[in-house]
Protein backbone atom coordinates (compact mmCIF):
# COMPACT_ATOMS: atom_id res chain seq x y z
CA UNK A 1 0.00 0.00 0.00
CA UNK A 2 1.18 3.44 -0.92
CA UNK A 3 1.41 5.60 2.30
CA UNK A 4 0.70 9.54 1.54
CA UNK A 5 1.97 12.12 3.87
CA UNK A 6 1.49 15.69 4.59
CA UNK A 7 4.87 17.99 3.96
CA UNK A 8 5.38 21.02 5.60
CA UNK A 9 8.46 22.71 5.49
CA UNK A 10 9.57 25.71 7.07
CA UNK A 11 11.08 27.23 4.12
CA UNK A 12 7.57 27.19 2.47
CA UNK A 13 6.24 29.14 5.40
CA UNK A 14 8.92 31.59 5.04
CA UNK A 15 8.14 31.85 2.06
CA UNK A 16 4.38 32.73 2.96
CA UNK A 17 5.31 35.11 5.35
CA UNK A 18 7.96 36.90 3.01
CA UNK A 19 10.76 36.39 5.29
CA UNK A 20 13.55 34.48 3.69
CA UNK A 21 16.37 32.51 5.94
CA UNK A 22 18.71 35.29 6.69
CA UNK A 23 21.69 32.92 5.74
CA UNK A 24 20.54 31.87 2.87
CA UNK A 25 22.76 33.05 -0.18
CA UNK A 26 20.47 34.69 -3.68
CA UNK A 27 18.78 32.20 -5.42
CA UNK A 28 18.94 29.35 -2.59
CA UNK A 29 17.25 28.25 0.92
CA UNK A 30 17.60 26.37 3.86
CA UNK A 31 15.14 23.94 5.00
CA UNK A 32 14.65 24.32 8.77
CA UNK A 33 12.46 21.63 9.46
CA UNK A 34 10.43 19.36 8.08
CA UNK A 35 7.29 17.13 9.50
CA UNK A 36 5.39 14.94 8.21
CA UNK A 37 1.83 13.36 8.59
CA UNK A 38 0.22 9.88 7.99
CA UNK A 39 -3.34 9.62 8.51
CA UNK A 40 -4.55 6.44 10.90
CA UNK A 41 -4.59 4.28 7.80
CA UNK A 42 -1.70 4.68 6.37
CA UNK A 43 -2.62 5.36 3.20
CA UNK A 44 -3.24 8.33 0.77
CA UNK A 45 -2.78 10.96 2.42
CA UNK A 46 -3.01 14.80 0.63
CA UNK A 47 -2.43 18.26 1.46
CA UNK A 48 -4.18 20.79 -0.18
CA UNK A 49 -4.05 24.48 2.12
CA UNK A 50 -1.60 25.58 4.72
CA UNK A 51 -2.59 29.13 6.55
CA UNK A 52 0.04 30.62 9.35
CA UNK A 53 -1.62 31.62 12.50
CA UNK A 54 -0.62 35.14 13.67
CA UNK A 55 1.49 33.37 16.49
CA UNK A 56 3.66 31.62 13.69
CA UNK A 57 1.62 28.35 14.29
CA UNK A 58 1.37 26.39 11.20
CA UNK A 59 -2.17 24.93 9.76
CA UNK A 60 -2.67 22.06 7.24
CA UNK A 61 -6.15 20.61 5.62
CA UNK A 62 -6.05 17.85 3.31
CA UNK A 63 -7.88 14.59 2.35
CA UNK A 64 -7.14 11.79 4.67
CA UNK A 65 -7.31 8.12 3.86
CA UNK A 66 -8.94 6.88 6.96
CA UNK A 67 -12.01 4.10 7.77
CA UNK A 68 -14.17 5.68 5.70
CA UNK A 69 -16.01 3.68 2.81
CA UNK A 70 -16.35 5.92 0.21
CA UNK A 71 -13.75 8.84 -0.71
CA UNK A 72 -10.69 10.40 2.01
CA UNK A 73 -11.87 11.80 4.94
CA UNK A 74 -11.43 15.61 5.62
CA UNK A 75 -8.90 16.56 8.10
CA UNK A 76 -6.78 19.39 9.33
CA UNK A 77 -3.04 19.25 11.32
CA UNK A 78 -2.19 21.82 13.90
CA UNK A 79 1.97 22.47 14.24
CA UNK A 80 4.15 25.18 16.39
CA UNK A 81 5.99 27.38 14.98
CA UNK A 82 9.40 25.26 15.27
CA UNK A 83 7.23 21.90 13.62
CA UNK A 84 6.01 20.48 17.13
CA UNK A 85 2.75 18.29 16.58
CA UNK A 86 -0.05 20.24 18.50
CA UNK A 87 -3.47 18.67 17.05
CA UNK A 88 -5.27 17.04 14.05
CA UNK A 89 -8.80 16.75 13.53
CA UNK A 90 -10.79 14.79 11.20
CA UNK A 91 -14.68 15.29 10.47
CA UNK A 92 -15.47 11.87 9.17
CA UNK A 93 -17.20 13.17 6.51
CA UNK A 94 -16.01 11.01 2.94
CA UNK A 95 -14.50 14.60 0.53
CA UNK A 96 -15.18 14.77 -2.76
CA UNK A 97 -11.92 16.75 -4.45
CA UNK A 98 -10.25 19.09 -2.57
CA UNK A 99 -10.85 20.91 0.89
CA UNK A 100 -10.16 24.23 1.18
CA UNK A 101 -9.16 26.02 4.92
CA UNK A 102 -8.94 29.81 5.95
CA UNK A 103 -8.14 31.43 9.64
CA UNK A 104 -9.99 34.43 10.80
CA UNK A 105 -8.45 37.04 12.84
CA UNK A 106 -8.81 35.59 16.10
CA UNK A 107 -7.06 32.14 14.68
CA UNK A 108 -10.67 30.09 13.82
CA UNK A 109 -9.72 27.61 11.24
CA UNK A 110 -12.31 26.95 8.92
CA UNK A 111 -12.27 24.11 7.20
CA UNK A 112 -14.63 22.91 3.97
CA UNK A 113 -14.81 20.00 1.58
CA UNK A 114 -17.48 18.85 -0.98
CA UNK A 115 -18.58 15.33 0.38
CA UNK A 116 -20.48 12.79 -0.31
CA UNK A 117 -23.84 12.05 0.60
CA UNK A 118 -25.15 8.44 0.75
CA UNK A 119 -28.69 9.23 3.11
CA UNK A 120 -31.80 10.10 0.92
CA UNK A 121 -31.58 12.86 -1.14
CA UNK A 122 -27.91 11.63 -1.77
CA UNK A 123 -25.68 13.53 -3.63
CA UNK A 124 -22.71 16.06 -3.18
CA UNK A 125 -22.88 18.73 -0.11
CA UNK A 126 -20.81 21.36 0.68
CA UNK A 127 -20.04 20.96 4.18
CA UNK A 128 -18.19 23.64 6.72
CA UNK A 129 -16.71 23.61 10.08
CA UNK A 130 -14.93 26.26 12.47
CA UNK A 131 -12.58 25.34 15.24
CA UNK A 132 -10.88 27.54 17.75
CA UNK A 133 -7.42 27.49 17.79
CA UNK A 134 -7.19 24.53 20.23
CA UNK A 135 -8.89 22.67 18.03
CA UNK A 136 -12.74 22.77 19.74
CA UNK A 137 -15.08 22.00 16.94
CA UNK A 138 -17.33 25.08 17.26
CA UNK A 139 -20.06 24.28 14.91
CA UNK A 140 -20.96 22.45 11.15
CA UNK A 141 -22.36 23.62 8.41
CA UNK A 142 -24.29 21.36 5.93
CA UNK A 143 -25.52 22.88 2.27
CA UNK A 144 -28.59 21.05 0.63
CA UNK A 145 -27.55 18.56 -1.96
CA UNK A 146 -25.20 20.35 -4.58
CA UNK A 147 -24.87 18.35 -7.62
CA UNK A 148 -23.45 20.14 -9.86
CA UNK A 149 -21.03 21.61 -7.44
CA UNK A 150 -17.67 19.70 -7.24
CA UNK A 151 -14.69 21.41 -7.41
CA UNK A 152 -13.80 23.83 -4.92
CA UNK A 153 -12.96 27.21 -5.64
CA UNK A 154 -12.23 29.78 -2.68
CA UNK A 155 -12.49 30.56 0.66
CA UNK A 156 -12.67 33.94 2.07
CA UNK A 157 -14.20 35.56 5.46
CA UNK A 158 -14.91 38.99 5.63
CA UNK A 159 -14.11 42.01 8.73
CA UNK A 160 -17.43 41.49 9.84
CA UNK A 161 -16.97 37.32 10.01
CA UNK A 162 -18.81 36.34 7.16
CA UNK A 163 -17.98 33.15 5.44
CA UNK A 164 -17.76 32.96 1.39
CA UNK A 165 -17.31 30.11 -0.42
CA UNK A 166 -17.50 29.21 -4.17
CA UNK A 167 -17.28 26.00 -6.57
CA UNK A 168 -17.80 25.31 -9.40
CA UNK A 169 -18.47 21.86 -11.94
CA UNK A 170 -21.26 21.70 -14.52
CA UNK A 171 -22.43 24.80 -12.36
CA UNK A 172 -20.98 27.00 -10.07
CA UNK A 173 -22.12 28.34 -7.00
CA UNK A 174 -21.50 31.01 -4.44
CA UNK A 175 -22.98 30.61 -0.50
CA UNK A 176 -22.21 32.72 2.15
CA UNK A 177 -22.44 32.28 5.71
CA UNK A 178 -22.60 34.16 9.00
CA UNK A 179 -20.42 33.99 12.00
CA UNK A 180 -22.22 31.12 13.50
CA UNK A 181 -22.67 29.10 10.45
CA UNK A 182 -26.28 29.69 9.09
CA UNK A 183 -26.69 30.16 5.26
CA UNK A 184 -27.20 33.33 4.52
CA UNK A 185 -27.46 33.56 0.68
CA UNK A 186 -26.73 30.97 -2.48
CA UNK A 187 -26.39 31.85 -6.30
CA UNK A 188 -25.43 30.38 -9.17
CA UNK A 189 -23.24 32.28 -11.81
CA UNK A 190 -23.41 31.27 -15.09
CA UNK A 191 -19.24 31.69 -15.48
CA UNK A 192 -16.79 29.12 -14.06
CA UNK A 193 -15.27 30.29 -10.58
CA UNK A 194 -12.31 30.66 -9.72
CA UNK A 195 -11.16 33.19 -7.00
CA UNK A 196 -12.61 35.33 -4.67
CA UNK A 197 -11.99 38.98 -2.59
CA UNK A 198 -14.28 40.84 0.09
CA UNK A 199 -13.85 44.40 0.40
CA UNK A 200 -14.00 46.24 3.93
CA UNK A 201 -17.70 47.03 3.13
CA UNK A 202 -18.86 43.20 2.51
CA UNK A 203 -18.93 43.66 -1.17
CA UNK A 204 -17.59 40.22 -2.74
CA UNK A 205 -15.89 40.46 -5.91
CA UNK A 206 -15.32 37.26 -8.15
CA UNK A 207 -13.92 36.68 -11.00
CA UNK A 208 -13.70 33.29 -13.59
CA UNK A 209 -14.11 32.01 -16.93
CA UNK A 210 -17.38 32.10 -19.32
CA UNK A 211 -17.32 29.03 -21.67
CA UNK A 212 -17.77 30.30 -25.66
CA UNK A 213 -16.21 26.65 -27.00
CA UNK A 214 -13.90 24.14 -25.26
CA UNK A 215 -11.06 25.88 -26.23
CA UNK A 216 -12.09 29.45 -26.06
CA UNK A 217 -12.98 31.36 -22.72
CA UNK A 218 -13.51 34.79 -21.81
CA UNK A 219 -13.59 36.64 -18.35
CA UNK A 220 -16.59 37.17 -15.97
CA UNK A 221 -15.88 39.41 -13.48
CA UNK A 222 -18.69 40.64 -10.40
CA UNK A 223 -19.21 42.52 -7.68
CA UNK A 224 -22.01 41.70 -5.15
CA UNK A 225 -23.50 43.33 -2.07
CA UNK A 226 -23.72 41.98 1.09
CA UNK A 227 -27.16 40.24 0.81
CA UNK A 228 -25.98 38.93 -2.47
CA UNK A 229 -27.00 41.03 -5.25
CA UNK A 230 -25.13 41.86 -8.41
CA UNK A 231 -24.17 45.48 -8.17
CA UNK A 232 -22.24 45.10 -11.68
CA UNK A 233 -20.54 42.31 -13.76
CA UNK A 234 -18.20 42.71 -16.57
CA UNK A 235 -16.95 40.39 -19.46
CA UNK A 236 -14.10 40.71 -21.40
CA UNK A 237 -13.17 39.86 -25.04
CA UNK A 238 -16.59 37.90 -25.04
CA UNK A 239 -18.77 37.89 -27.95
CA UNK A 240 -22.35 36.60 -27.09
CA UNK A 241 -22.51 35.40 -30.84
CA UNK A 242 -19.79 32.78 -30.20
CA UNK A 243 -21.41 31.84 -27.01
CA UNK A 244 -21.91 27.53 -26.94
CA UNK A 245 -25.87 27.37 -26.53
CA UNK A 246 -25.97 25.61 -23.24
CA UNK A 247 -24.17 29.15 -21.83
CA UNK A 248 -26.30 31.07 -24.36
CA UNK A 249 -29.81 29.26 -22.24
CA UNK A 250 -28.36 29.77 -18.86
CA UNK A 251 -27.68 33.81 -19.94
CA UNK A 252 -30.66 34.28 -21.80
CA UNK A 253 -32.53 32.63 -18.45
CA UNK A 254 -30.59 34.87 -15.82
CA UNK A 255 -31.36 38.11 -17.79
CA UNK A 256 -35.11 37.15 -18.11
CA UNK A 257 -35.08 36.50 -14.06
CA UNK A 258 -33.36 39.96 -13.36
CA UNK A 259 -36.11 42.18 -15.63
């Protein structure tokens, strides 16, 4: 059996933080340590976001291959700043792609994966879970059943402790969240997602692609407000003409539902 583990290195957070190894000569690094995780099967283990606390602490989400039936189980590693083990955590929920993890300004790690459903309606959810910085679970968040809605995208919180996240598959999708996990808003953009920003008003901007062939995209760029309204959207080098009709239907049908 393969075993997968989760790499951290120190020069990567140095990296992060912008603060090369002083000794280091131009063009090279030193590694100062190095850890590494295997999940409690031994098996596939991978890492897929790594945030710094604001203490130096180091934070790693990933799938993990664990006792799970279907799919890697989503988990997150807690390490010191000089590589000491401090805590993992695992939500035994079976992930579906990649998870995604942000910290807040306090040091909350969220954590969220697309997983897999097997109870009636079955299907893919997006699910979402805050822990302190000890590693208390503080609360879950379960979408409804998401089946076009795969891949995730970004991860972003706001000043005011808002929660954004977006995806994207046959179609994407946008939810937001407030501080203690309830849904606030969904949507569903007719462009491809693929990044994220909140502004210090609770505006979201995001940007992706908009589909005119397989080989030929253009950019869709947005701006919402905070109870998830389009305040503008902008496409460039995109000529509706050249649109493939399954985008040309879902346009057509968001225009007619905004007047």
């Amino acid at each position: 059996m393969r075993v997968g583990r989760l790499m951290v290195a120190t020069a990567l957070v140095l990296a992060l933080l912008g603060m090369p190894p002083a000794a280091a000569a131009p063009g090279e690094f030193f590694e100062f340590w190095e850890v590494g995780y295997d999940g409690p099967a031994g098996g596939d283990d991978r890492a897929s976001s790594i945030e710094i606390g604001s203490d130096g602490s180091v934070y790693v989400s990933g799938g993990v291959a664990g006792e799970l039936q279907i799919g890697s189980d989503v988990g997150a590693v807690k390490y010191s700043p000089d590589g000491a083990f401090m805590w993992e955590r695992r939500l035994d929920l079976p992930m579906r792609g990649r998870s995604l993890m942000k910290l807040d300004r306090d040091d909350n790690v969220y954590v969220a994966g697309t997983v897999i459903e097997n109870v009636e309606p079955s299907g893919i959810r997006l699910s979402l879970t805050k822990f302190d910085s000890a590693g208390n679970r503080l609360w879950d968040a379960t979408s409804h059943v998401l089946t076009d809605f795969t891949t995730l995208a970004d991860l972003e919180i706001d000043d005011f402790g808002n929660i954004y996240i977006a995806g994207y598959e046959n179609r994407s999708t946008i939810i937001k969240y407030a501080p203690d996990g309830t849904q606030l808003w969904i949507d569903y953009p007719f462009a491809e997602l693929h990044d994220l920003e909140v502004d210090a008003t609770g505006n979201l901007h995001v940007t992706g692609n908009l589909w005119r062939t397989y080989y030929d995209t253009s950019f869709w760029t947005a701006k919402y407000d905070a109870g998830g309204t389009i305040i503008w959207e902008a496409k460039y080098d995109l000529s509706l003409i050249h649109i493939s009709e399954p985008t040309r239907q879902r346009l057509e049908s968001r225009l007619r539902s905004e007047g």
